[in-house]
Protein backbone atom coordinates (compact mmCIF):
# COMPACT_ATOMS: atom_id res chain seq x y z
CA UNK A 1 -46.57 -26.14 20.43
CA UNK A 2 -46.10 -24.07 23.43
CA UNK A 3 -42.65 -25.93 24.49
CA UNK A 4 -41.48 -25.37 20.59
CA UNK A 5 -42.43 -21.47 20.95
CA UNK A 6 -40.51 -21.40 24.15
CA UNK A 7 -37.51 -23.17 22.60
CA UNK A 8 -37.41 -20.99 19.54
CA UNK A 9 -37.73 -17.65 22.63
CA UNK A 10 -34.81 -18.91 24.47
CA UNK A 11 -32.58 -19.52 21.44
CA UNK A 12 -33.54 -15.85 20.00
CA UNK A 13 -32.60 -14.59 23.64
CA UNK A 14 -28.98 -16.27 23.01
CA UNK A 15 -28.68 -14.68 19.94
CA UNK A 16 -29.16 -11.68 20.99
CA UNK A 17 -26.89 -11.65 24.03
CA UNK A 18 -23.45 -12.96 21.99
CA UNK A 19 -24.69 -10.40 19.22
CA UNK A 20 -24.27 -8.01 21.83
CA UNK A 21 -21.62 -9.03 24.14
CA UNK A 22 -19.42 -10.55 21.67
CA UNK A 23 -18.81 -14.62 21.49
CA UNK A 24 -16.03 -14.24 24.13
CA UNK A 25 -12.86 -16.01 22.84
CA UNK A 26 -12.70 -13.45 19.35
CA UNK A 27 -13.43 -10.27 21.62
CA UNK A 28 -9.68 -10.89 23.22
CA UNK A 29 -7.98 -11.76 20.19
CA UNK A 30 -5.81 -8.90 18.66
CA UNK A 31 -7.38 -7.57 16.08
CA UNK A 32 -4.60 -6.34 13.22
CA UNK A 33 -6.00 -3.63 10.75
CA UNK A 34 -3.46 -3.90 7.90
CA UNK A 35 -3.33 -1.97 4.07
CA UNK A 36 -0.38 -4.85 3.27
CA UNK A 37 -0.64 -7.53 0.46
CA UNK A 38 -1.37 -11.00 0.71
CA UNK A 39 2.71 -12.08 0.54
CA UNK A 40 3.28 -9.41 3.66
CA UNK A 41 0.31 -10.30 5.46
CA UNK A 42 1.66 -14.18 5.20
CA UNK A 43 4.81 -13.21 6.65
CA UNK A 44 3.63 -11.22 9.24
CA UNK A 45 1.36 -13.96 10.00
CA UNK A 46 4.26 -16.67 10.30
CA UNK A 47 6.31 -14.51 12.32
CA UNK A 48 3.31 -14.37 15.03
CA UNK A 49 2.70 -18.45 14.34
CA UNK A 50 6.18 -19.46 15.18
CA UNK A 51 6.49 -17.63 18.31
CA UNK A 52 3.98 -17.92 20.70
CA UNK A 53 0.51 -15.65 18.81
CA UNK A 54 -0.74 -18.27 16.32
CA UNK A 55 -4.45 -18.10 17.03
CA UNK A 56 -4.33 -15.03 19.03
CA UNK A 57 -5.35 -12.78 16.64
CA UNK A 58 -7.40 -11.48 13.75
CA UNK A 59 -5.88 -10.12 10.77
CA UNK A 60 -8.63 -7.90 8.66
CA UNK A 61 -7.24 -6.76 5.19
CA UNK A 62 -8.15 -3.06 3.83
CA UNK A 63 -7.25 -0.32 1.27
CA UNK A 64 -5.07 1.90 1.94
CA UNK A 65 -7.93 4.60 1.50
CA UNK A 66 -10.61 2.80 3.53
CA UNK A 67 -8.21 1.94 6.52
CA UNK A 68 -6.86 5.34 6.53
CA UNK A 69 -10.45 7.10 6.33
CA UNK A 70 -11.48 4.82 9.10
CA UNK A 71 -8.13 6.20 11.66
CA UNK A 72 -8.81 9.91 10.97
CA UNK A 73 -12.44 9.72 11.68
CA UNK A 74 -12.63 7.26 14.68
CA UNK A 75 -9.01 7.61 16.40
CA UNK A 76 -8.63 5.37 19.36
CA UNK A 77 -12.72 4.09 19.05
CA UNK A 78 -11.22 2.19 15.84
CA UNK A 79 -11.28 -1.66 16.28
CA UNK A 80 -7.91 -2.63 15.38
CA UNK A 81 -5.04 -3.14 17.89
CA UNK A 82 -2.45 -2.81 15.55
CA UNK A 83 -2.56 -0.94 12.56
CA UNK A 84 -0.77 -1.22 9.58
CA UNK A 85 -0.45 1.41 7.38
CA UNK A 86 1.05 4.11 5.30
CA UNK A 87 3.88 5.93 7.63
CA UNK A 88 1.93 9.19 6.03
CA UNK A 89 -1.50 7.91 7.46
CA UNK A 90 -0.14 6.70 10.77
CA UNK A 91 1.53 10.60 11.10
CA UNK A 92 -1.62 12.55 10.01
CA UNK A 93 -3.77 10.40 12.20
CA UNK A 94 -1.17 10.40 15.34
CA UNK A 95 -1.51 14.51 14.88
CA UNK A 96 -4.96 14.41 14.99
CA UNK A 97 -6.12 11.53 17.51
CA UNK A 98 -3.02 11.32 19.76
CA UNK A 99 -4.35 7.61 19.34
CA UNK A 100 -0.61 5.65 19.12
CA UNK A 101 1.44 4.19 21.63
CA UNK A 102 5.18 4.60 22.10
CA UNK A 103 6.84 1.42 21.71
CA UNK A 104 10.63 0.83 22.42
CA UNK A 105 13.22 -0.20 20.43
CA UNK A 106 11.57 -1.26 17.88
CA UNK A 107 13.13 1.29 15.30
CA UNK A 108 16.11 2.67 17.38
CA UNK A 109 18.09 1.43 13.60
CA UNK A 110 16.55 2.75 11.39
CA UNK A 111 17.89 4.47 8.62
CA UNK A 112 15.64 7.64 9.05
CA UNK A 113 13.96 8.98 11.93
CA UNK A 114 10.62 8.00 13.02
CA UNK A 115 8.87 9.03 16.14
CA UNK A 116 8.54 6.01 18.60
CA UNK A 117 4.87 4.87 17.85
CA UNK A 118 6.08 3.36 14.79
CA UNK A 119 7.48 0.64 13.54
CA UNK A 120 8.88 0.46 10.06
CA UNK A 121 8.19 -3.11 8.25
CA UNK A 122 8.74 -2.49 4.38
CA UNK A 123 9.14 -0.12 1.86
CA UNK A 124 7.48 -0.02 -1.50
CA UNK A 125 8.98 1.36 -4.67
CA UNK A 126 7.55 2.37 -8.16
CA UNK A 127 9.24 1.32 -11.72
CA UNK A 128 7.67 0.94 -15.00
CA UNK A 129 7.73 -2.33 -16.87
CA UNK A 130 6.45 -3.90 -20.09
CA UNK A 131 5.35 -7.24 -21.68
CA UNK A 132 8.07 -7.67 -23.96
CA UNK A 133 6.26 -10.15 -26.49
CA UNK A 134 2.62 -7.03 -26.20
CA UNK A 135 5.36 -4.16 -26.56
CA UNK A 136 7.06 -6.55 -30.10
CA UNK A 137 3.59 -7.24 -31.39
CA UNK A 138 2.21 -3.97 -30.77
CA UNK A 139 5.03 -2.17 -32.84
CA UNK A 140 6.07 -0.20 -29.40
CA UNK A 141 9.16 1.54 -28.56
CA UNK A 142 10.79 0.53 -25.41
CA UNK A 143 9.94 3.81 -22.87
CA UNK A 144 12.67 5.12 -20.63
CA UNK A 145 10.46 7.57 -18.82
CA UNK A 146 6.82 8.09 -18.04
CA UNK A 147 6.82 11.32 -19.77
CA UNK A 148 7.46 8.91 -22.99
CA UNK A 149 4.46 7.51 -22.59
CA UNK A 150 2.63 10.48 -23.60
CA UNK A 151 3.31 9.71 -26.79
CA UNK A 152 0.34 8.61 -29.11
CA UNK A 153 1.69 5.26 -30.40
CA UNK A 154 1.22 4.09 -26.62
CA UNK A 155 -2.95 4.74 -26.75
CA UNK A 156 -4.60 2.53 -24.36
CA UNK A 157 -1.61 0.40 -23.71
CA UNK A 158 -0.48 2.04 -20.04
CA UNK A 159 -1.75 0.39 -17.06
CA UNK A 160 -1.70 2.76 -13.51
CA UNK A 161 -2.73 2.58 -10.28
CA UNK A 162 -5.81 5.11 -9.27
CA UNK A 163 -3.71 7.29 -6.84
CA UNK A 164 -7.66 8.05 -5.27
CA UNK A 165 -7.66 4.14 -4.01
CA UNK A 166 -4.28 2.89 -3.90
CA UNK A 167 -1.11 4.07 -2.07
CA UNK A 168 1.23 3.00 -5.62
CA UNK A 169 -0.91 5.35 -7.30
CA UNK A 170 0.82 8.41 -5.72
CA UNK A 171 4.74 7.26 -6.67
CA UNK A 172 3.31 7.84 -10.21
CA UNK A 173 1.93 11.04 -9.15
CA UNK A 174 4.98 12.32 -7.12
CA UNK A 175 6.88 11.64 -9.73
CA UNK A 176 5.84 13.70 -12.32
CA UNK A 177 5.47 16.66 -10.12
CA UNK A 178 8.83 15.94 -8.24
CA UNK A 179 10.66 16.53 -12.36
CA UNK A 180 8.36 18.53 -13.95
CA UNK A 181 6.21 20.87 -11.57
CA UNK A 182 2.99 21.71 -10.99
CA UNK A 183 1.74 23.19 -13.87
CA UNK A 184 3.62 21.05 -16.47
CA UNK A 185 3.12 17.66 -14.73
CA UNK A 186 -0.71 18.40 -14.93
CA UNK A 187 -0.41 18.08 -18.76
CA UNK A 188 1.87 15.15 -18.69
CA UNK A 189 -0.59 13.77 -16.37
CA UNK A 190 -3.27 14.81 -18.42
CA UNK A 191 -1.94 13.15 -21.77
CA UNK A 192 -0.61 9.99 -19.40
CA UNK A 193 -4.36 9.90 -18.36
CA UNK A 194 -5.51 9.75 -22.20
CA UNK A 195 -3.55 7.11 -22.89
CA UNK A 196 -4.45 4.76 -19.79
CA UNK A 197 -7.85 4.77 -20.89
CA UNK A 198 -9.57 1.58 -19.41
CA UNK A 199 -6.15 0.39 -17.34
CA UNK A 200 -6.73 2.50 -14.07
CA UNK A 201 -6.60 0.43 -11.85
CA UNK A 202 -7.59 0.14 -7.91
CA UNK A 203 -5.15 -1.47 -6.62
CA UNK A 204 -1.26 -1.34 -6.29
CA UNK A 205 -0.60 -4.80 -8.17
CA UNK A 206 -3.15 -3.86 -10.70
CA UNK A 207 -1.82 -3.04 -13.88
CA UNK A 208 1.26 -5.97 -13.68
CA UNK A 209 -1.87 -8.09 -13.63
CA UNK A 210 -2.81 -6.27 -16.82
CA UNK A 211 0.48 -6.31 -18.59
CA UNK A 212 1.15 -10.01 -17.73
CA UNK A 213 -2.11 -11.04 -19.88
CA UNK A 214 -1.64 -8.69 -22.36
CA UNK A 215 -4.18 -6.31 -21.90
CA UNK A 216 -1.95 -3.19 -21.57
CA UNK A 217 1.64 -3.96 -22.57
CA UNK A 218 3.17 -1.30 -20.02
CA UNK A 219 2.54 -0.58 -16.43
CA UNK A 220 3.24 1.60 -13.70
CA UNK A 221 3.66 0.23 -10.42
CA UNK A 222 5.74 -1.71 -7.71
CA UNK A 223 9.13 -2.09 -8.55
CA UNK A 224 9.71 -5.56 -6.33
CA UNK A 225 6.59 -6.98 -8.05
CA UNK A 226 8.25 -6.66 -11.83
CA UNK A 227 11.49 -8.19 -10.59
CA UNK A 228 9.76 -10.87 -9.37
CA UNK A 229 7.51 -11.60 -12.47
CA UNK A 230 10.41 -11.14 -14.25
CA UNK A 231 12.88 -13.99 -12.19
CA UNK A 232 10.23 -15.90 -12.87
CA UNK A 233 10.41 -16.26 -16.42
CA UNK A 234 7.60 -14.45 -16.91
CA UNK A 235 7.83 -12.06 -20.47
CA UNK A 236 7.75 -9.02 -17.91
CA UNK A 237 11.12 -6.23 -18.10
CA UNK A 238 10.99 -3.61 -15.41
CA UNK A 239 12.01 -0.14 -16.32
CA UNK A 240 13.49 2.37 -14.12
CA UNK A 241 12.02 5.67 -15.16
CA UNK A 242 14.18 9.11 -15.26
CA UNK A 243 12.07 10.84 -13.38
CA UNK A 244 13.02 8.51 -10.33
CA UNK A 245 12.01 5.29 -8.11
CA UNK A 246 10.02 6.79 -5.33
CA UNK A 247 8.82 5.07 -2.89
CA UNK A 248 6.65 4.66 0.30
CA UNK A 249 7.32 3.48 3.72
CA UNK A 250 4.30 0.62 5.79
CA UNK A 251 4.68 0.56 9.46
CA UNK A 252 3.06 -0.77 12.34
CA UNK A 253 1.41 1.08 15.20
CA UNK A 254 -0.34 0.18 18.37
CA UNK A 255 -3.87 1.82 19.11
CA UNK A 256 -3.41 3.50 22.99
CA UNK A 257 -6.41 1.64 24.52
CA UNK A 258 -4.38 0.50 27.25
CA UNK A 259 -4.83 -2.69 29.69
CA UNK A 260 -3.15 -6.51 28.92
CA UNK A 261 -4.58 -6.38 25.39
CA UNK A 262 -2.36 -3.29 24.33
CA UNK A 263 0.70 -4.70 26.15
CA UNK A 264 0.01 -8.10 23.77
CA UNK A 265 -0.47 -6.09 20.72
CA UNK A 266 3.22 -4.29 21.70
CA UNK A 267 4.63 -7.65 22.24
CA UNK A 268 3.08 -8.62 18.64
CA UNK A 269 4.64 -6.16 16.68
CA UNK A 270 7.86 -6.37 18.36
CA UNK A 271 7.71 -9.76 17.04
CA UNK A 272 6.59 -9.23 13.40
CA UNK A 273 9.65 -6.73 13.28
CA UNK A 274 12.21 -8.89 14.71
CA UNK A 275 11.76 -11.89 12.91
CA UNK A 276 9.78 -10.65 9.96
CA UNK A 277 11.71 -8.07 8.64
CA UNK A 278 14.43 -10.18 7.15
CA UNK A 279 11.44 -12.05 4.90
CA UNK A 280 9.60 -8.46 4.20
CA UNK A 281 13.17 -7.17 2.83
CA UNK A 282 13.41 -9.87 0.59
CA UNK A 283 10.12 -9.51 -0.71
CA UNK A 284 10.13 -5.71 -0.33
CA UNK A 285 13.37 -5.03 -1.32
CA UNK A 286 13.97 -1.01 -0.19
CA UNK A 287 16.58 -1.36 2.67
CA UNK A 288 14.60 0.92 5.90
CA UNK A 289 17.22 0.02 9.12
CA UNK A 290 20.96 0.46 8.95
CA UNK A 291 23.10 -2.40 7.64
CA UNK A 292 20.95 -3.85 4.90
CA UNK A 293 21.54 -4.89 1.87
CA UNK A 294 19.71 -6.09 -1.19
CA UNK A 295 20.91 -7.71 -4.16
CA UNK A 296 22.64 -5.09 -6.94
CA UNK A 297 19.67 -6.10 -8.98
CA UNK A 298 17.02 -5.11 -6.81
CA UNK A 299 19.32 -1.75 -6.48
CA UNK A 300 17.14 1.07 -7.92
CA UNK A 301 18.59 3.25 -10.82
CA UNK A 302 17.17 6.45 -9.43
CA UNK A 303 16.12 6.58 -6.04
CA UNK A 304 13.96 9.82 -4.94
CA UNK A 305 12.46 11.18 -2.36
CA UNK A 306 9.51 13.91 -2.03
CA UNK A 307 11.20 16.79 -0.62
CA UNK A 308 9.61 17.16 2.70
CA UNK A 309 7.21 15.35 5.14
CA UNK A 310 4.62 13.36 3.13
CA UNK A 311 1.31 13.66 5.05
CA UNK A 312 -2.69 13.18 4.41
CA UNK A 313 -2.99 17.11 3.24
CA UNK A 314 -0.14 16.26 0.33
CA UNK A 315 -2.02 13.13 -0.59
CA UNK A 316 -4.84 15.28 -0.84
CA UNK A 317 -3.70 18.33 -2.74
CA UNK A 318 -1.83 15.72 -5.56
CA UNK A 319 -5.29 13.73 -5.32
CA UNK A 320 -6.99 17.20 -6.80
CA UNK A 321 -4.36 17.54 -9.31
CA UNK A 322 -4.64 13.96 -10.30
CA UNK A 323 -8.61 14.46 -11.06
CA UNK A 324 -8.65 17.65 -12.79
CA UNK A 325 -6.20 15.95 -14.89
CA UNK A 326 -8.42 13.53 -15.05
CA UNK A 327 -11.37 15.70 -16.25
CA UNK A 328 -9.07 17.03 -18.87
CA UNK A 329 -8.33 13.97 -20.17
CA UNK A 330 -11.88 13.09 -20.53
CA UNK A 331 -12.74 16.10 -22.46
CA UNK A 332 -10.06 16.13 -24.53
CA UNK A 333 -11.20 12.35 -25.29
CA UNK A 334 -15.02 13.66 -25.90
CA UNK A 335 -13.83 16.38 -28.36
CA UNK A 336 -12.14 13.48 -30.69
């Protein structure tokens, strides 16, 4: 009994100490903190694979929201190595925690100017697109613009990103403000809100999952993702709205901790950008370094940008216009 008690002492003991310490070979992998989709996060993870990082790292998947809370409250004490991310979250958090390193030449080509802790990898894009055989059964005009689907006849039928968890949710949102202003994008919001109903969703690729079943026969969301459906065969049409195809840049930055493990996490996304940027384009299709091109297809109608530096504090102040639209809608809904 007393040899058992001892056995079970000494294997408790063990526990403890790798609890603690770590179980060695993970504690000097790079750990890679990303916001990106499963197709990026497969190409990044290829590009490492084929030269020279397979098994040298941990990739750990998060919202845009959670990843970004987590680099403006912990800076440089954040787990990750690399960090992949939002150019908008990378910026705020950069001005607040000085916690990036400069890397060279890793965006020396680029088409706009970024300081040198970052590395642009892709470039998401908003659109609107429909079921065609939902829109035909439903008895639903074809919308040209997401102020058109303020209309009544589209009642529960719009699908949309939750701009409060996912980064696609604020194209919508700059959008509307970007053509209409403030105070009139509210109520186009508002009545946009009304008609979404139960289709706001939490995630970027949300609501093309809803309009490819049938649940909502029109979405709002990424642009690359409709094309694709839509290639496939699927009965998905992407629309580009007039109020324009906005879009967002991801990038890659390295956290300053210093030591080999920092130079291997430089090395890393040097990599992922060299050889996985020709992959992320096709996937991603918004051209980000001079001399791309992407298929006159995947060539957006009308391209916009927010006027001005899109940081944390904008995501915030549209985030507070977005819920008091919100709260309007559901009033207006409890007064029918």
């Amino acid at each position: 009994m007393k040899w058992q008690i001892s056995v079970l002492l000494f294997v408790a003991i063990v526990l403890l100490y790798f609890s603690i310490v770590g179980f060695g070979s993970s504690t000097k992998k790079v750990v890679i903190s990303t916001n990106a989709d499963e197709e990026a996060i497969a190409v990044m993870k290829k590009a490492l694979d084929d030269h020279g990082f397979k098994g040298e790292y941990i990739v750990q998947p998060q919202s845009t929201s959670e990843l970004g809370g987590k680099m403006m409250a912990e800076g440089k004490n954040i787990e990750a190595d690399v960090i992949t991310q939002a150019t908008y979250y990378l910026e705020s958090a950069q001005k607040e925690n000085n916690m990036f390193a400069n890397i060279e030449n890793t965006n020396k080509s680029t088409k706009d100017a970024y300081p040198d802790y970052i590395t642009p990898l892709l470039g998401n894009m908003g659109s609107l697109f429909v079921n065609k055989k939902a829109l035909k059964e439903q008895g639903l005009e074809m919308p040209k613009s997401i102020e058109s689907l303020t209309k009544n006849q589209y009642k529960d039928q719009v699908a949309m990103p939750n701009v409060i968890d996912s980064s696609t949710g604020w194209l919508v949102i700059q959008s509307i403000l970007n053509e209409y202003g403030e105070k009139e994008g509210q109520k186009i919001l508002t009545q946009l809100l009304k008609n979404i109903g139960p289709h706001l969703e939490s995630s970027g690729s949300g609501p093309l999952k809803k309009v490819e079943s049938g649940e909502a026969a029109i979405g709002i969301g990424l642009r690359s993702q409709a094309i694709d459906a839509e290639m496939k065969g699927k009965p998905i049409h992407y629309i580009d709205p007039k109020e324009g195809n906005f879009s967002l840049v991801e990038a890659a930055a390295v956290v300053k901790k210093g030591g080999a493990k920092q130079q291997k996490a430089e090395k890393m996304v040097q990599v992922i950008q060299k050889y996985g940027r020709k992959d992320l384009l096709q996937q991603y299709p918004v051209p980000l370094y001079k001399g791309e091109k992407v298929d006159k297809q995947q060539r957006p109608t009308y391209p916009k940008k927010w006027k001005g530096r899109l940081t944390v504090d904008l995501l915030e102040s549209h985030q507070k216009i977005f819920q008091e639209a919100k709260k309007q809608a559901q009033q207006s809904k409890n007064k029918e």
